[in-house]
N, C-alpha and C. Protein backbone atom coordinates (compact mmCIF):
# COMPACT_ATOMS: atom_id res chain seq x y z
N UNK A 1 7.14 21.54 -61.78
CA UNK A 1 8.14 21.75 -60.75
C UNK A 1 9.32 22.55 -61.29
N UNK A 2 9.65 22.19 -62.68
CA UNK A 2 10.91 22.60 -63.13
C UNK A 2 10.52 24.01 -63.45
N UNK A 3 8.98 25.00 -63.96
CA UNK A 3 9.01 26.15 -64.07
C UNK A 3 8.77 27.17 -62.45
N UNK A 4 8.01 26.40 -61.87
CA UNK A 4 8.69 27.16 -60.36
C UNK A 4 9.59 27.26 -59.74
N UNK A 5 10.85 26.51 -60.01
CA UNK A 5 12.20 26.76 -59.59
C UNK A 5 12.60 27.99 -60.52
N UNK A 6 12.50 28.09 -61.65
CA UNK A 6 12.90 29.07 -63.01
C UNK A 6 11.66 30.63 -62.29
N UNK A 7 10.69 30.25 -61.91
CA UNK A 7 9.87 31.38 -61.69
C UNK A 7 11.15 32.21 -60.28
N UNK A 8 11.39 31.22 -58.97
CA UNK A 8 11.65 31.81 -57.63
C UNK A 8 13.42 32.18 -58.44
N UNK A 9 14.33 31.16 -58.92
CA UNK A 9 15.17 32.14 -59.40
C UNK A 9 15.06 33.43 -59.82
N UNK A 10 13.72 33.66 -60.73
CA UNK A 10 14.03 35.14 -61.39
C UNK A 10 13.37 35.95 -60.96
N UNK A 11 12.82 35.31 -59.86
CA UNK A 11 12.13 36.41 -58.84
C UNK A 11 13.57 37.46 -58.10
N UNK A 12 14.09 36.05 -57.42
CA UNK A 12 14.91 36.44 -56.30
C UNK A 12 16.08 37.44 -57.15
N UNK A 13 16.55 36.80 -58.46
CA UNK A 13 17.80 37.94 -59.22
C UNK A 13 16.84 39.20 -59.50
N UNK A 14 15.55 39.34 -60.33
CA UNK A 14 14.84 40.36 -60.07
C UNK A 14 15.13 41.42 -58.99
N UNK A 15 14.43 40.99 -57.58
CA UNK A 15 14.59 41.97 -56.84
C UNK A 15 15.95 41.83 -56.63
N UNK A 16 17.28 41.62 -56.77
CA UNK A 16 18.37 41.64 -56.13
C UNK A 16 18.48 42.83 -56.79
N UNK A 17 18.83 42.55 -58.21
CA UNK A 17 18.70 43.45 -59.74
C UNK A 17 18.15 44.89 -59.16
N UNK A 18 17.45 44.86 -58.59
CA UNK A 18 16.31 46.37 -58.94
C UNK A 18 17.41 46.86 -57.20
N UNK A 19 17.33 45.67 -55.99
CA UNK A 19 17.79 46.30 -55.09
C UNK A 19 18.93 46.93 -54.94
N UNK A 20 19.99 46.69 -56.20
CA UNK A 20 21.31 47.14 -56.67
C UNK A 20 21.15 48.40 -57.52
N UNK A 21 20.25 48.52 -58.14
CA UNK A 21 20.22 49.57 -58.92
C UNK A 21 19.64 50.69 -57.68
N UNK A 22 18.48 50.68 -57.41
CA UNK A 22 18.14 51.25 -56.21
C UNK A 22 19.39 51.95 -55.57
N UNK A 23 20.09 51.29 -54.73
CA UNK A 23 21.33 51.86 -53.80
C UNK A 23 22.21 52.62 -55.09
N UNK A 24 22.43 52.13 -55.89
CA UNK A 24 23.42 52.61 -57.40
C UNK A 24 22.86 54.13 -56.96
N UNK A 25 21.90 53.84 -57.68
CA UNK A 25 21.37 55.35 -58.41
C UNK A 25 20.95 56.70 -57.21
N UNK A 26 20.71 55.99 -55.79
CA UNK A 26 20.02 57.25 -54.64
C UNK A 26 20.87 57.76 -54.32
N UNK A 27 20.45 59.09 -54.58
CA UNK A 27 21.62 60.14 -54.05
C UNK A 27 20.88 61.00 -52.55
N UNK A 28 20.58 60.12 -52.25
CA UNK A 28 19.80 61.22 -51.19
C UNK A 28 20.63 61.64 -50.04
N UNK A 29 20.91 62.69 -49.59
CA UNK A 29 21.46 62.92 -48.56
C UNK A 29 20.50 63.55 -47.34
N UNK A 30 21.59 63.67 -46.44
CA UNK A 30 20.99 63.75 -44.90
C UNK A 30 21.00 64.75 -44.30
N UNK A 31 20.69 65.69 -44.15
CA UNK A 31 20.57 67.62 -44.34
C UNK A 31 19.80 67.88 -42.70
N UNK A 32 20.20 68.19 -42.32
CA UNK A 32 19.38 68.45 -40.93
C UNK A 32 18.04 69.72 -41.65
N UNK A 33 18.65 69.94 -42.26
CA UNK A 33 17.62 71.20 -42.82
C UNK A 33 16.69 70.34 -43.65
N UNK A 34 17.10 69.47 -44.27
CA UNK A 34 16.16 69.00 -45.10
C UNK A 34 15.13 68.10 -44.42
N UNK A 35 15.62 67.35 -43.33
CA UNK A 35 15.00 66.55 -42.26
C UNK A 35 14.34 66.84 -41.31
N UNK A 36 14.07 68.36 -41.28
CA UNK A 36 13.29 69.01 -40.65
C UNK A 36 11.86 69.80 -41.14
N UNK A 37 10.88 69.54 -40.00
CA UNK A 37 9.93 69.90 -40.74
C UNK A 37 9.61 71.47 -40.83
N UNK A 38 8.38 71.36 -41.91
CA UNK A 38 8.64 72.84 -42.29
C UNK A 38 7.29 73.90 -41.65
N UNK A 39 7.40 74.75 -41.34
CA UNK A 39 6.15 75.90 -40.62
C UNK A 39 6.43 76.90 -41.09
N UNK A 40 6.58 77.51 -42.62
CA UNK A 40 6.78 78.76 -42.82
C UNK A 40 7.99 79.71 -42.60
N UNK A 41 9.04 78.43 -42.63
CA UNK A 41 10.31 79.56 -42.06
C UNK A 41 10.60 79.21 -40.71
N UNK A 42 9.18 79.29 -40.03
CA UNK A 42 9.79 79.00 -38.15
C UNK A 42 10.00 77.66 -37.63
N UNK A 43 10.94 77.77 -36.24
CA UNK A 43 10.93 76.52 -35.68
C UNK A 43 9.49 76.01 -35.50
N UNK A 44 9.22 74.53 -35.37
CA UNK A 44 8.57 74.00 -34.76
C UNK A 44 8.13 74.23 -33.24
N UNK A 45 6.61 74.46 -33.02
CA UNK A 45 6.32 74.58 -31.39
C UNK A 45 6.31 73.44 -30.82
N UNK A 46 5.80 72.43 -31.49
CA UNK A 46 5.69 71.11 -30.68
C UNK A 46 6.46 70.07 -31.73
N UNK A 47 6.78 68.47 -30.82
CA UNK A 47 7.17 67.63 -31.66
C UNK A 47 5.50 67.57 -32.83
N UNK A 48 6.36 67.32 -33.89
CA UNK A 48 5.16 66.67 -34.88
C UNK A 48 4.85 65.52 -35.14
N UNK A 49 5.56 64.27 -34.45
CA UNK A 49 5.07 62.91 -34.53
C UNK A 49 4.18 63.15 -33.36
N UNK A 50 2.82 61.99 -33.58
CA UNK A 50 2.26 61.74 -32.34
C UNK A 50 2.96 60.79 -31.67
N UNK A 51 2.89 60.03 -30.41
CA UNK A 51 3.39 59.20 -30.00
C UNK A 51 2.64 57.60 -30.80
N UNK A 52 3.52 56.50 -30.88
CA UNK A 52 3.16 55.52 -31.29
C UNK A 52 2.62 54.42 -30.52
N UNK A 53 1.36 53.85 -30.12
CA UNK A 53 1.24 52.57 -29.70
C UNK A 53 1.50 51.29 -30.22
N UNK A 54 2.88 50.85 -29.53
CA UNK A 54 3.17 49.21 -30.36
C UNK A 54 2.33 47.85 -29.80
N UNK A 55 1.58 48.57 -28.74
CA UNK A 55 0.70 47.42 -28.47
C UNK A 55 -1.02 47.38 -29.23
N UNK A 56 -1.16 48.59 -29.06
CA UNK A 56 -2.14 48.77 -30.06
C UNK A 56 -1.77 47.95 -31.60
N UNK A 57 -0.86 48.30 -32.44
CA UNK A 57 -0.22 47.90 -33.72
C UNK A 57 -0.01 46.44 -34.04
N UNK A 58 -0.05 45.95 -32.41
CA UNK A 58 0.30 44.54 -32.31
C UNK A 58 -1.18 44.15 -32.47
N UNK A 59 -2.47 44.80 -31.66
CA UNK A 59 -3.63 44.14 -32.00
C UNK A 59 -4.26 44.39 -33.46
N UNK A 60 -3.48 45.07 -34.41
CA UNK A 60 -4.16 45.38 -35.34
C UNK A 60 -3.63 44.14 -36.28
N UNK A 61 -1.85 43.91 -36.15
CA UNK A 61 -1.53 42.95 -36.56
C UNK A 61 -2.06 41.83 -36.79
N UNK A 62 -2.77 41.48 -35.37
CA UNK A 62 -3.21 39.99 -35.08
C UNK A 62 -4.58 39.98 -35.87
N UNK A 63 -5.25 40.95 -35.88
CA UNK A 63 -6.63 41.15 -36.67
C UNK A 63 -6.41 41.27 -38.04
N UNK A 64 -5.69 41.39 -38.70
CA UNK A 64 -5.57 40.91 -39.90
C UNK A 64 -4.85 39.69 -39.97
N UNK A 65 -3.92 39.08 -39.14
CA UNK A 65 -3.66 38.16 -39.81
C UNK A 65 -4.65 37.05 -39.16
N UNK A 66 -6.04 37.12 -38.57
CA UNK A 66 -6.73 36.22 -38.57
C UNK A 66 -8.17 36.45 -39.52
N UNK A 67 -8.09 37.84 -40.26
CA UNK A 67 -9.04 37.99 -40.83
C UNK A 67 -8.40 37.41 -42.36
N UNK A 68 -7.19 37.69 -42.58
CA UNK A 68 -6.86 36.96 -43.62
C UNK A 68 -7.01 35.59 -43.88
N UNK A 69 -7.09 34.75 -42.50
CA UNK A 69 -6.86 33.54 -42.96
C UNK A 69 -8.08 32.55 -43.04
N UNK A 70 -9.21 33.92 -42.20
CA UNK A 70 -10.84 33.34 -42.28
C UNK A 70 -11.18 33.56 -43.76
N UNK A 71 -10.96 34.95 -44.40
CA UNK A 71 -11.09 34.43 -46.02
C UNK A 71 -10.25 33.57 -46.87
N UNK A 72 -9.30 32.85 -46.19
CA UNK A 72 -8.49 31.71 -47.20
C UNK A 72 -9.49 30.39 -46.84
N UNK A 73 -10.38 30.33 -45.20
CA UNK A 73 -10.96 29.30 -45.34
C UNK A 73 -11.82 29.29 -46.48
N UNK A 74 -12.76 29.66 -46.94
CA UNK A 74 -13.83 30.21 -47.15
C UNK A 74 -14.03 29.77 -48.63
N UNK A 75 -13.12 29.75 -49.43
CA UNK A 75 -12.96 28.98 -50.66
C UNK A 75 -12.74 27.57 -50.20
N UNK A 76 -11.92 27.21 -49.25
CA UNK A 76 -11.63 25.60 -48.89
C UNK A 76 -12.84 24.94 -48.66
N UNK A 77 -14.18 25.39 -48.00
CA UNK A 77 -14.86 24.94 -48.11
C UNK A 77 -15.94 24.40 -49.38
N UNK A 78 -15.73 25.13 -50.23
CA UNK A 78 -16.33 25.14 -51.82
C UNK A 78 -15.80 23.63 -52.40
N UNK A 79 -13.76 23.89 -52.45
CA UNK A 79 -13.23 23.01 -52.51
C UNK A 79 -13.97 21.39 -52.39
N UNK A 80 -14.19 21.24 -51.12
CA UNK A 80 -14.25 20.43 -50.05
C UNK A 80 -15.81 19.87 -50.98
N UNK A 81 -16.88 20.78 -50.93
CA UNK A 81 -17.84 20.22 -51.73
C UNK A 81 -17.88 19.57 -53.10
N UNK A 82 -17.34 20.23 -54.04
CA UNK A 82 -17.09 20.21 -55.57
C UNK A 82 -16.09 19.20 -55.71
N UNK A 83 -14.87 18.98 -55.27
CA UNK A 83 -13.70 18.24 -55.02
C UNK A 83 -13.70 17.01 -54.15
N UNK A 84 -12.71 16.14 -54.07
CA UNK A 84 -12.05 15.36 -53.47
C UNK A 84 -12.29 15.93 -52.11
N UNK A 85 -13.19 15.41 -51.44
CA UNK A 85 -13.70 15.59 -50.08
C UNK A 85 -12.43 15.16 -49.06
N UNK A 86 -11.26 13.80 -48.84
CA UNK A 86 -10.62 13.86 -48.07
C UNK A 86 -9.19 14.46 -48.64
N UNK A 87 -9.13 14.79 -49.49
CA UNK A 87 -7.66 15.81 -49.82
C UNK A 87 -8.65 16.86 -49.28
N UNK A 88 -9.10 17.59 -49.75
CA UNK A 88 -9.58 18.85 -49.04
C UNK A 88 -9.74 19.06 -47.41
N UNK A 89 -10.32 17.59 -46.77
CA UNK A 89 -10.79 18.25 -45.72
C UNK A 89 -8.96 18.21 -44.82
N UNK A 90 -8.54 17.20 -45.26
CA UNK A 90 -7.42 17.30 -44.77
C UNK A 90 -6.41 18.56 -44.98
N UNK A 91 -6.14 19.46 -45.67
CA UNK A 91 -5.91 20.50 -46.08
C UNK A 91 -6.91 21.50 -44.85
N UNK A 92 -7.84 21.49 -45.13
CA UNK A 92 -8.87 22.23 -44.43
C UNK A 92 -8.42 22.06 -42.73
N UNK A 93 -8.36 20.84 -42.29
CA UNK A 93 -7.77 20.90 -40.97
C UNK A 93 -6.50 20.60 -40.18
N UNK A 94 -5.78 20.83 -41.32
CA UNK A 94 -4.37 21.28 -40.76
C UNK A 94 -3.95 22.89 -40.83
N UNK A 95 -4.96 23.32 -41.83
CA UNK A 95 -4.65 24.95 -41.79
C UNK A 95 -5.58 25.43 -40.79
N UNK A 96 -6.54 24.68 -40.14
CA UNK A 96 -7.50 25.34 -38.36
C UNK A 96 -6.68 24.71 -37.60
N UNK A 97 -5.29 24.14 -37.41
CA UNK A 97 -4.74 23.56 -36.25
C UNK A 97 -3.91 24.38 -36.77
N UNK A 98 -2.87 24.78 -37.55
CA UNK A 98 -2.25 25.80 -37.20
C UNK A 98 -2.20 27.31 -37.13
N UNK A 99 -3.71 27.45 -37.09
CA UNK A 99 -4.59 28.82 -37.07
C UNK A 99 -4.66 28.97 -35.00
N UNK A 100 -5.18 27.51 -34.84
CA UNK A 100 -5.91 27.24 -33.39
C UNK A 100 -3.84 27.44 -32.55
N UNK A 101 -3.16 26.81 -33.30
CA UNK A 101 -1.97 26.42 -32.29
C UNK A 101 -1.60 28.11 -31.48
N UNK A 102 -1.39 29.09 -33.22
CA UNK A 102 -1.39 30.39 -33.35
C UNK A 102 -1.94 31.53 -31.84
N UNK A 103 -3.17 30.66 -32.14
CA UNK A 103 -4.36 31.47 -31.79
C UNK A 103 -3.99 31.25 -29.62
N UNK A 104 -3.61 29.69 -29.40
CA UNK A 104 -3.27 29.64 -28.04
C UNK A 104 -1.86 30.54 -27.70
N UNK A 105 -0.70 30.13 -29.02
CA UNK A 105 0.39 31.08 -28.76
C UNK A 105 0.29 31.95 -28.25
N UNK A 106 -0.64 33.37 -28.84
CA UNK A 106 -0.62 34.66 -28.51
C UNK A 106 -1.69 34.93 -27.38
N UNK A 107 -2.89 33.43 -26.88
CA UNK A 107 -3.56 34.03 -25.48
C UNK A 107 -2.63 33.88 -24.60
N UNK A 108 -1.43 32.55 -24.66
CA UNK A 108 -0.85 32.50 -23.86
C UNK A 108 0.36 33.46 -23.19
N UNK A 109 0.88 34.22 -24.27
CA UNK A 109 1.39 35.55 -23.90
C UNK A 109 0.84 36.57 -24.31
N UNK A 110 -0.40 36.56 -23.15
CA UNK A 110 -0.97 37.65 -23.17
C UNK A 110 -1.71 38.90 -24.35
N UNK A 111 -1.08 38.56 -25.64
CA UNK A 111 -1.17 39.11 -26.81
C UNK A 111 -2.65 39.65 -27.16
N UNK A 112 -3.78 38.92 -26.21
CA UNK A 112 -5.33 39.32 -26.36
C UNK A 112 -5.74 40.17 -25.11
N UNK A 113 -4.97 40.61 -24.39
CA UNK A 113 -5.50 41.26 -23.13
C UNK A 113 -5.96 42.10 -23.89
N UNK A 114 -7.14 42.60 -23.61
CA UNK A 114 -7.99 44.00 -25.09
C UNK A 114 -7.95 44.90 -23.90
N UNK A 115 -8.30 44.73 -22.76
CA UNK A 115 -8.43 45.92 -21.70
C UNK A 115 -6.50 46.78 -21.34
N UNK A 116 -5.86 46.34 -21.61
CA UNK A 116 -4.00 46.50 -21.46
C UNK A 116 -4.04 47.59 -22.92
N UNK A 117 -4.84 46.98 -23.88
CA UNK A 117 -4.33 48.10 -25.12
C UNK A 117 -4.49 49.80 -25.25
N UNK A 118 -5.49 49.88 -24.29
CA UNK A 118 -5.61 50.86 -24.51
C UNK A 118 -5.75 52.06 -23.07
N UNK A 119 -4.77 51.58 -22.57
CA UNK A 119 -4.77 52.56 -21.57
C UNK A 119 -3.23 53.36 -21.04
């Protein structure tokens, strides 16, 4: 216990550390010329971003963070065999109830309409 408190302290001064030096040291400035993109000298004919879908981005979101958490089961079950069968399974089904709670959250606002994403 006492070296994971010593680990998240020197995590957190770490990045503070690096996020201070960071701002210290950038000299970057803001140049309309420099912030513009480049074609050989000429203006631009069209914008060069495409447009962004945030609902699309949102379903990509949700697909990883449920594909992530189907490979965190996936060892729990190994666990579950080799190990202490009710520490594990208990572990095992509190992380599918708050996978499942998740999972009603986002049907319930709408978050799975698949036919809305893409039109």
């Amino acid at each position: 216990m006492h070296i994971m408190v010593i680990s998240i302290i020197s995590a957190v001064v770490l990045c503070t550390a690096l996020l201070l030096l960071y701002f210290t040291l950038n000299k970057k400035t803001c140049d309309n010329n420099k912030m513009s993109p480049f074609e050989c000298g000429f203006e631009p004919f069209n914008v060069t971003r495409r447009p962004f879908s945030v609902r699309y981005f949102i379903l990509i979101v949700l697909f990883l963070i449920f594909d992530v958490e189907t490979v965190l089961l996936l060892p729990l079950i190994r666990f579950m065999i080799l190990g202490d069968n009710l520490h594990w399974a208990s572990i095992f089904f509190v992380f599918l109830l708050i996978l499942l709670v998740g999972l009603l959250f986002e049907w319930r606002n709408n978050m799975l309409d698949w036919m809305n994403y893409f039109k």
